[in-house]
N, C-alpha and C. Protein backbone atom coordinates (compact mmCIF):
# COMPACT_ATOMS: atom_id res chain seq x y z
N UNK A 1 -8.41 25.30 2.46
CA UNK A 1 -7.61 24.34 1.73
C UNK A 1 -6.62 25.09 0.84
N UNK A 2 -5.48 24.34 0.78
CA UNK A 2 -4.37 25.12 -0.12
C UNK A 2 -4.55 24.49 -1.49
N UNK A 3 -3.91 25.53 -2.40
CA UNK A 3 -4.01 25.07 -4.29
C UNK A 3 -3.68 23.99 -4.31
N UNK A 4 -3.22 23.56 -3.88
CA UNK A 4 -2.52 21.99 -4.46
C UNK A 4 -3.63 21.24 -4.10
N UNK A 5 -4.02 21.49 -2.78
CA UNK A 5 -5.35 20.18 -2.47
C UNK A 5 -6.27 20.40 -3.47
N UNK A 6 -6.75 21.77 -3.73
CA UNK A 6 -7.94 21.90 -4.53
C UNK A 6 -7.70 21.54 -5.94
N UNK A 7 -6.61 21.44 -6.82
CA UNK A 7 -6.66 21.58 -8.08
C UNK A 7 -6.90 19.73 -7.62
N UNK A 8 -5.84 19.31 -7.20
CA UNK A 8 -5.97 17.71 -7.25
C UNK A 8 -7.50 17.09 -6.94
N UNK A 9 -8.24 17.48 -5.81
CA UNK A 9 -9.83 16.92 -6.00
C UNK A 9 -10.20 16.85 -7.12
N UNK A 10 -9.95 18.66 -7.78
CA UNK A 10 -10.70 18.13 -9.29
C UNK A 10 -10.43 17.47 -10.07
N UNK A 11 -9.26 16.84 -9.56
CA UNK A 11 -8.61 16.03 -11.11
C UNK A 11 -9.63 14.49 -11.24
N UNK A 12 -9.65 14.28 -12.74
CA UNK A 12 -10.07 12.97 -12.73
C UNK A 12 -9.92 11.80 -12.33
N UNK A 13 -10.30 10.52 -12.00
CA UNK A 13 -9.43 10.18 -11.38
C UNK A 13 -8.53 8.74 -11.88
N UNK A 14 -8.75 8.89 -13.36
CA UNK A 14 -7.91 8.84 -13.89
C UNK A 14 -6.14 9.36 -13.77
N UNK A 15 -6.24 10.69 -13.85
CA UNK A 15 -4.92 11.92 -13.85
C UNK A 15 -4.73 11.28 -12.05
N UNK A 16 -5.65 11.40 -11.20
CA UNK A 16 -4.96 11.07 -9.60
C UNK A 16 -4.41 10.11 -9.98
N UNK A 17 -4.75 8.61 -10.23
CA UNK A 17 -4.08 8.15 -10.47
C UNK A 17 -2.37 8.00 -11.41
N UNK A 18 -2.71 8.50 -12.06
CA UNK A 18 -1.38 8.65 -12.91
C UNK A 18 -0.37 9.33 -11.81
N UNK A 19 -0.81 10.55 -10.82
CA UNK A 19 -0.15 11.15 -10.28
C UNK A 19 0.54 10.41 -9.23
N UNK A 20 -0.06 9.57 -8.50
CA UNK A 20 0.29 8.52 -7.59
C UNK A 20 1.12 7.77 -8.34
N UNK A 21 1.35 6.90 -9.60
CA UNK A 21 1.89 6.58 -10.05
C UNK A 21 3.38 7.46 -10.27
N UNK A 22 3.14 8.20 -10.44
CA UNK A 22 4.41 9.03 -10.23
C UNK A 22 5.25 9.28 -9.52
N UNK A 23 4.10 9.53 -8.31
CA UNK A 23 4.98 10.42 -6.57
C UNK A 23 5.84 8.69 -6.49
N UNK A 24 5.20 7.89 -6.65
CA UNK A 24 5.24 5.88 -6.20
C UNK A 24 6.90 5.63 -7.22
N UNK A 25 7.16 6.16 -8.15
CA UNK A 25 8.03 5.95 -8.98
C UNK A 25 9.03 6.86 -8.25
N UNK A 26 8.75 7.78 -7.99
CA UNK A 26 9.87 8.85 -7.76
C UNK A 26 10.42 8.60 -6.47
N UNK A 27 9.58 7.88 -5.36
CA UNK A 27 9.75 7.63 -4.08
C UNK A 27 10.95 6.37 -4.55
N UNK A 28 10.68 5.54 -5.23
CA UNK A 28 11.34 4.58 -5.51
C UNK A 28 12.87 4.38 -5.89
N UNK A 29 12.93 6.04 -6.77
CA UNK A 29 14.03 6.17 -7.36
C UNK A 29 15.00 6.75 -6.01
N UNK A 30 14.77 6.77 -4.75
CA UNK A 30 15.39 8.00 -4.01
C UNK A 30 16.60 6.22 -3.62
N UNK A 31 17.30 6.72 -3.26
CA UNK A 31 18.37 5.90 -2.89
C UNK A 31 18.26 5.36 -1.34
N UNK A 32 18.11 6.68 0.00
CA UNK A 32 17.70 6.11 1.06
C UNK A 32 16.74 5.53 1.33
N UNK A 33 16.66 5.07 2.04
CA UNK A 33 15.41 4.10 2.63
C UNK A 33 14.40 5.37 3.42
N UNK A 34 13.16 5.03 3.08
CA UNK A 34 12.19 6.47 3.62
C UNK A 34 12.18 5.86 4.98
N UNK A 35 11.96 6.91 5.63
CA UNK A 35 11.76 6.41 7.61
C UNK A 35 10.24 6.28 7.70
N UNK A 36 10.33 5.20 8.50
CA UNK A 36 8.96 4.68 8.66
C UNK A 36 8.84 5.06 10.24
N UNK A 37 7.81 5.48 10.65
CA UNK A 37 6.92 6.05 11.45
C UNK A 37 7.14 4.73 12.76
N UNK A 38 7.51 4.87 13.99
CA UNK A 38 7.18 3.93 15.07
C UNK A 38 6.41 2.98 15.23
N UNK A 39 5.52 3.56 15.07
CA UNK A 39 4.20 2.91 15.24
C UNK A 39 3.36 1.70 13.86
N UNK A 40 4.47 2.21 12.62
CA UNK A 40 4.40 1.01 11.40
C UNK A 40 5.54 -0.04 11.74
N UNK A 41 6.08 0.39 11.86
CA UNK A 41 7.90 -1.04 12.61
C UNK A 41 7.02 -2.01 13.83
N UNK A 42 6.29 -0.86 14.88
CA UNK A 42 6.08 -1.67 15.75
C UNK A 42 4.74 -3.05 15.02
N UNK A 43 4.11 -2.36 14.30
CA UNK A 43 2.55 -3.14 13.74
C UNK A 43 3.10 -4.23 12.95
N UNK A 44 4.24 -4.26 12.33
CA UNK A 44 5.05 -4.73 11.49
C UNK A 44 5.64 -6.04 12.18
N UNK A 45 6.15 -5.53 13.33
CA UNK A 45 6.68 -6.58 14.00
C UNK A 45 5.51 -7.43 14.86
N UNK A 46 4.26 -6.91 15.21
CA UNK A 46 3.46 -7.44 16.13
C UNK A 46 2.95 -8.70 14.98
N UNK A 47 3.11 -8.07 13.37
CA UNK A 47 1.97 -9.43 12.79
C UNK A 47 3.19 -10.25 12.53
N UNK A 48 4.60 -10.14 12.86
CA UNK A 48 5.23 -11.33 11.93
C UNK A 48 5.62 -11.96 13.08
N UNK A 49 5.34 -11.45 14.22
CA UNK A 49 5.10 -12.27 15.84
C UNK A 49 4.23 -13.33 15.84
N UNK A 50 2.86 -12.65 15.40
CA UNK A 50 1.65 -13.52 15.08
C UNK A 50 1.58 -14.42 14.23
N UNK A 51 2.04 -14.15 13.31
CA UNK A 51 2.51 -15.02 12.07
C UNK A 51 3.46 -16.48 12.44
N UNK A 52 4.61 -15.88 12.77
CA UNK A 52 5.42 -17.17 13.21
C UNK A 52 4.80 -17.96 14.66
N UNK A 53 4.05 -17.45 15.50
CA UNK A 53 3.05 -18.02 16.72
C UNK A 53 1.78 -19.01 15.55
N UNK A 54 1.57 -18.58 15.04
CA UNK A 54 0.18 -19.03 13.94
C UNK A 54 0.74 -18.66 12.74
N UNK A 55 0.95 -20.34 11.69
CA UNK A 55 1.32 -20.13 10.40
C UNK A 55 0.38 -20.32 9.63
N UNK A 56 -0.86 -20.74 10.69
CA UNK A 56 -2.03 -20.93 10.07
C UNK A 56 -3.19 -19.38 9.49
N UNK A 57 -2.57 -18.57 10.15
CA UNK A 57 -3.15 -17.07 10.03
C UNK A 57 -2.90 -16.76 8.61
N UNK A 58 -1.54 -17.02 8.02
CA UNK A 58 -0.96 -16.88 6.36
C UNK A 58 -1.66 -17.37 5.35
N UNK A 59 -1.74 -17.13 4.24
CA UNK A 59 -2.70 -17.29 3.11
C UNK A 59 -1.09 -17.79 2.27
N UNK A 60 -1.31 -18.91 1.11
CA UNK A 60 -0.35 -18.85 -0.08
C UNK A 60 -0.68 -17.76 -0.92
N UNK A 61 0.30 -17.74 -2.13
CA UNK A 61 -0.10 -17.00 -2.74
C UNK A 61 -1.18 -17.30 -3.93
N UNK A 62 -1.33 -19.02 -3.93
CA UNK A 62 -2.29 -19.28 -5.17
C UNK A 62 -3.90 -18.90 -4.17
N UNK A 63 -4.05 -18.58 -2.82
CA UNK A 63 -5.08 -18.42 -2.43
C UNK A 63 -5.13 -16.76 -1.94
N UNK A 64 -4.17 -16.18 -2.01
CA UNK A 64 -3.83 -14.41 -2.05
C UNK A 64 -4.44 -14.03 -3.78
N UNK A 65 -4.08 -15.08 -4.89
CA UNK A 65 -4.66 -14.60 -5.97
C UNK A 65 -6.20 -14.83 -6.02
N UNK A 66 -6.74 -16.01 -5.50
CA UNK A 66 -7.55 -16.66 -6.02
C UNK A 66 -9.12 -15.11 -4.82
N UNK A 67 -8.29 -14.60 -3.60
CA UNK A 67 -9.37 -13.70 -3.42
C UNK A 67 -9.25 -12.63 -3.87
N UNK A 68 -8.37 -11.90 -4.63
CA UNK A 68 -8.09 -10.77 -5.42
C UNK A 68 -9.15 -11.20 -6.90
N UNK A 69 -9.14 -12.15 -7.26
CA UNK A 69 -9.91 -12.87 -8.43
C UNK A 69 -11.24 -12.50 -8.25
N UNK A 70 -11.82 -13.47 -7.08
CA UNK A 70 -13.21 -13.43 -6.08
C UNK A 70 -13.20 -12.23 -6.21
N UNK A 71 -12.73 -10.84 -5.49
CA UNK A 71 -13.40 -9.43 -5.60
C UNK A 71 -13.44 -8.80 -6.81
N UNK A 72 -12.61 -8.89 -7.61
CA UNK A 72 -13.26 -8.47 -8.96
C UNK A 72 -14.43 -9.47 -9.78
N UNK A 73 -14.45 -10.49 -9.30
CA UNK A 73 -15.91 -10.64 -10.12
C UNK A 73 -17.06 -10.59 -9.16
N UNK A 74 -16.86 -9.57 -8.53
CA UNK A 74 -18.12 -9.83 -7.34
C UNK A 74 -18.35 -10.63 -6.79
């Protein structure tokens, strides 16, 4: 393993986090659009295929919150 992998395991994971928070900010700030991989465009397009075939597959968002809710209280 190279330094960078190893110092980051040890980090808390607290600090990982913060760090992700960072790389996530900095990715953000770049002006081009990052290239996405074939095989995410294609997966991308297969669920909004599925999606518009079955609108019944879609969740709202008061029921997108309400299971984000459900998993944090166990």
């Amino acid at each position: 393993m190279d330094v960078y992998t190893d110092t980051i395991r040890n980090m808390a994971a607290a600090d990982k986090l913060l760090l992700v928070e960072r790389i996530w900010d900095d990715l953000a700030a770049e002006e081009a659009p990052l290239p996405l991989p074939n095989w995410a465009v294609a997966e991308a397009a297969r669920r909004r295929d599925e999606l518009l075939a079955d609108p019944e597959l879609g969740l709202t968002h008061k029921e997108v919150w309400k299971r984000i809710g459900d998993s944090r209280n166990g």
